[in-house]
C-alpha atoms as a PDB file:
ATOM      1  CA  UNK A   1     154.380 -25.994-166.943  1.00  0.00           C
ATOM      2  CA  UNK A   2     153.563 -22.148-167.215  1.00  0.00           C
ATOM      3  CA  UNK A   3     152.511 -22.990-170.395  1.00  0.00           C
ATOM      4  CA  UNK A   4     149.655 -25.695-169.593  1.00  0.00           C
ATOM      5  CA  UNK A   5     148.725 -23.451-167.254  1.00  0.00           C
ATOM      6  CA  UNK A   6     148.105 -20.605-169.514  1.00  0.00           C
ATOM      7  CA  UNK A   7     145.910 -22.995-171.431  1.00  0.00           C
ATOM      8  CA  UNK A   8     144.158 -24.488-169.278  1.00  0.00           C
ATOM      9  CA  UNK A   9     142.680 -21.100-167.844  1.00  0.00           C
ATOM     10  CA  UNK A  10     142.074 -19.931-171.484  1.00  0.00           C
ATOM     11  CA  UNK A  11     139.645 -23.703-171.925  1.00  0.00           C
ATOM     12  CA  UNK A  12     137.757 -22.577-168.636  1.00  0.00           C
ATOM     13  CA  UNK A  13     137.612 -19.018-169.668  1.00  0.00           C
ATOM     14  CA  UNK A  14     135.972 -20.168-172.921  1.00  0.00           C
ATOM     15  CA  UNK A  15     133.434 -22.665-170.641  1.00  0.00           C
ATOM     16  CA  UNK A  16     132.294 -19.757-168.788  1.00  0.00           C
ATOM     17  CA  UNK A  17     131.707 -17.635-171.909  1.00  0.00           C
ATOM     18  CA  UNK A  18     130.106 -20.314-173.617  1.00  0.00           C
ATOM     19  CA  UNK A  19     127.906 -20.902-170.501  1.00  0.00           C
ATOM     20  CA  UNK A  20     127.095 -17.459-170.528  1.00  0.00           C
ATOM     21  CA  UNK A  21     126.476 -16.882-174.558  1.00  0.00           C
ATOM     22  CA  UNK A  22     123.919 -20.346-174.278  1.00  0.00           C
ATOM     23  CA  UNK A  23     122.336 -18.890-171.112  1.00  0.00           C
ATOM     24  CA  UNK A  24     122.373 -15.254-171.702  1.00  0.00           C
ATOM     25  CA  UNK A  25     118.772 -14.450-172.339  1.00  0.00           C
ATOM     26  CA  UNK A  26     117.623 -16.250-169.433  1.00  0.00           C
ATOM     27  CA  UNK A  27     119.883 -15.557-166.553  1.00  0.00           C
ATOM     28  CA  UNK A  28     119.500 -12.189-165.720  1.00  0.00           C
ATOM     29  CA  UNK A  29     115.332 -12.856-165.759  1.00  0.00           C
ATOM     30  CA  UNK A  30     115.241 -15.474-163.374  1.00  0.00           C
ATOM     31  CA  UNK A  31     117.561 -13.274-161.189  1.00  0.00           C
ATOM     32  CA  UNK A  32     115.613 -10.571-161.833  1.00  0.00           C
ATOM     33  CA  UNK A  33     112.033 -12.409-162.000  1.00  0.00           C
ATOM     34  CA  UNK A  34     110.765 -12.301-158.648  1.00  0.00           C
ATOM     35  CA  UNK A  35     112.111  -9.489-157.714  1.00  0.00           C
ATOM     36  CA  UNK A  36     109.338  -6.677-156.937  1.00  0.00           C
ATOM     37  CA  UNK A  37     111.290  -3.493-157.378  1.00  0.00           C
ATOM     38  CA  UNK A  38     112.219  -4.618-160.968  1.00  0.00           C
ATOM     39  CA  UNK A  39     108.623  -5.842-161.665  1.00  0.00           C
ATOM     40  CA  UNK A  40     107.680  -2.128-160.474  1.00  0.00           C
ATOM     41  CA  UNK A  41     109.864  -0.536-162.784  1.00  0.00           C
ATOM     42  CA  UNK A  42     108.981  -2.556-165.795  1.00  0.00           C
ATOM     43  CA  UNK A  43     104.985  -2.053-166.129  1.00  0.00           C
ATOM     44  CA  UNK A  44     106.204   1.548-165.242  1.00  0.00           C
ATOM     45  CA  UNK A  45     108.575   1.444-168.524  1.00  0.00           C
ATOM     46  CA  UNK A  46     105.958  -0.185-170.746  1.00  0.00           C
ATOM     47  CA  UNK A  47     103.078   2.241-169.341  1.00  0.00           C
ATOM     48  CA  UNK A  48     105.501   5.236-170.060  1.00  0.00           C
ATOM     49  CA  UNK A  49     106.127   3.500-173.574  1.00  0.00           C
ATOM     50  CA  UNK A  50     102.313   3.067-174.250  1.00  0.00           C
ATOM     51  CA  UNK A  51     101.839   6.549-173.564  1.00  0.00           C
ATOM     52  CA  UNK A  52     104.591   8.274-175.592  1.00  0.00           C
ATOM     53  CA  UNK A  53     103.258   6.409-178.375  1.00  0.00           C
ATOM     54  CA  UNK A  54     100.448   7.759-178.006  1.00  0.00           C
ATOM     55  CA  UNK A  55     100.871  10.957-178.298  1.00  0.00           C
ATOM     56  CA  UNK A  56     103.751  10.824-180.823  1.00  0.00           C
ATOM     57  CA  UNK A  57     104.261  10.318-184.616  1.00  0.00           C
ATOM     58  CA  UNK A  58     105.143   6.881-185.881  1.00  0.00           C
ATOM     59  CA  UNK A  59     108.382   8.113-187.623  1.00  0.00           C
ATOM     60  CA  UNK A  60     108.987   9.118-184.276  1.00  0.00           C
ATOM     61  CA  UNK A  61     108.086   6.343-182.451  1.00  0.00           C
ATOM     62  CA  UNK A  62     110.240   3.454-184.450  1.00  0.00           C
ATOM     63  CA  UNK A  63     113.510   6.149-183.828  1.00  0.00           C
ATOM     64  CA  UNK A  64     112.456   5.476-180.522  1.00  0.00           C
ATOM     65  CA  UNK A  65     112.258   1.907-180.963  1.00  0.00           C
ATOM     66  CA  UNK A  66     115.686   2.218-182.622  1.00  0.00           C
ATOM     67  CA  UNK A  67     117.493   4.252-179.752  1.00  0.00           C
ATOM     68  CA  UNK A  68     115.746   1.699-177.251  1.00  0.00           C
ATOM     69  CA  UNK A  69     117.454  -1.320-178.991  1.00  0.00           C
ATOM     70  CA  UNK A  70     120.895   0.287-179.144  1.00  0.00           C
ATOM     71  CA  UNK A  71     120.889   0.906-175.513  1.00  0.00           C
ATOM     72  CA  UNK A  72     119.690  -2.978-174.673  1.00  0.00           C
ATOM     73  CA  UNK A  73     122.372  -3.873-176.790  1.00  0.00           C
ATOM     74  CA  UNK A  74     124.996  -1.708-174.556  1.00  0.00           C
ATOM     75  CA  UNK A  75     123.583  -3.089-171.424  1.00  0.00           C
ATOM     76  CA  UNK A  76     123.589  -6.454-172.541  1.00  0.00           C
ATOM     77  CA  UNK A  77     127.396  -6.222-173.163  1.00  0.00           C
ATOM     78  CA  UNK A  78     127.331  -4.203-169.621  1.00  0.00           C
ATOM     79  CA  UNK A  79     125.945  -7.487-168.148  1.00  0.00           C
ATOM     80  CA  UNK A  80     127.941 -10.116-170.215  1.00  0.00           C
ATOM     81  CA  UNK A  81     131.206  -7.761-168.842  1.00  0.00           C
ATOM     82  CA  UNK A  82     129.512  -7.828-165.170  1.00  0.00           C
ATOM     83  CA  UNK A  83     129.213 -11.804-165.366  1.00  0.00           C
ATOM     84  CA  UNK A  84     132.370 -12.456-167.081  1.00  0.00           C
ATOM     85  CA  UNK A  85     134.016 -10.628-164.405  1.00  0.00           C
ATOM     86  CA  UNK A  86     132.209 -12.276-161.663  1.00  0.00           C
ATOM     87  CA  UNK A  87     133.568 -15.330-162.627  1.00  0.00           C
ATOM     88  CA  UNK A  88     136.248 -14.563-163.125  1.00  0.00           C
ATOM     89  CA  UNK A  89     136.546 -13.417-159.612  1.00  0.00           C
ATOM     90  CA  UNK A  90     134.882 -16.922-158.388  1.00  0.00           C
ATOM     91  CA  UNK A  91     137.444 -19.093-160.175  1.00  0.00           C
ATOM     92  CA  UNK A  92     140.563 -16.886-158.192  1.00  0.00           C
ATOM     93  CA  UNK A  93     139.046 -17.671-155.096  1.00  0.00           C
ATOM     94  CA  UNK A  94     138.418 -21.028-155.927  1.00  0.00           C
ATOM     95  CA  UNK A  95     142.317 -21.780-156.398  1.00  0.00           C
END
């Protein structure tokens, strides 16, 4: 009985992260899409991009590049972890 059980949590577990992995690069825009104070800080990130480039070497600019990719990657985990979790959290309460 325990047993079943065990397995049957570990199937949805693997829905949701499956859900998530096919869905990933659009969920967190079209939470995020309308929303004006993100909107706001994103032309302010790509005008603050535009103009470091401008004004630094190229060398320096794909390290930059580099470092920025790294640090997406972390936050996409961050967000994966944050969703995963919320789930998580929404299947307890549903039982």
């Amino acid at each position: 009985w325990l047993g079943c059980r065990i397995v049957r949590g570990a199937m949805e577990n693997q829905k949701i992260e499956d859900y998530y992995s096919e869905h990933s690069s659009t969920i967190f825009s079209e939470m995020l899409g309308e929303d004006e104070n993100y909107q706001r800080l994103k032309k302010a990130k790509l005008a603050a991009e535009k103009a470091l480039q401008n004004v630094i070497s190229k060398e320096a600019w794909k390290q930059y590049l580099a470092l920025d990719e790294i640090g997406n990657e972390l936050e996409c985990a961050r967000y994966k972890a944050m969703y995963l979790a919320g789930a998580a959290n929404c299947k307890k309460l549903e039982e």
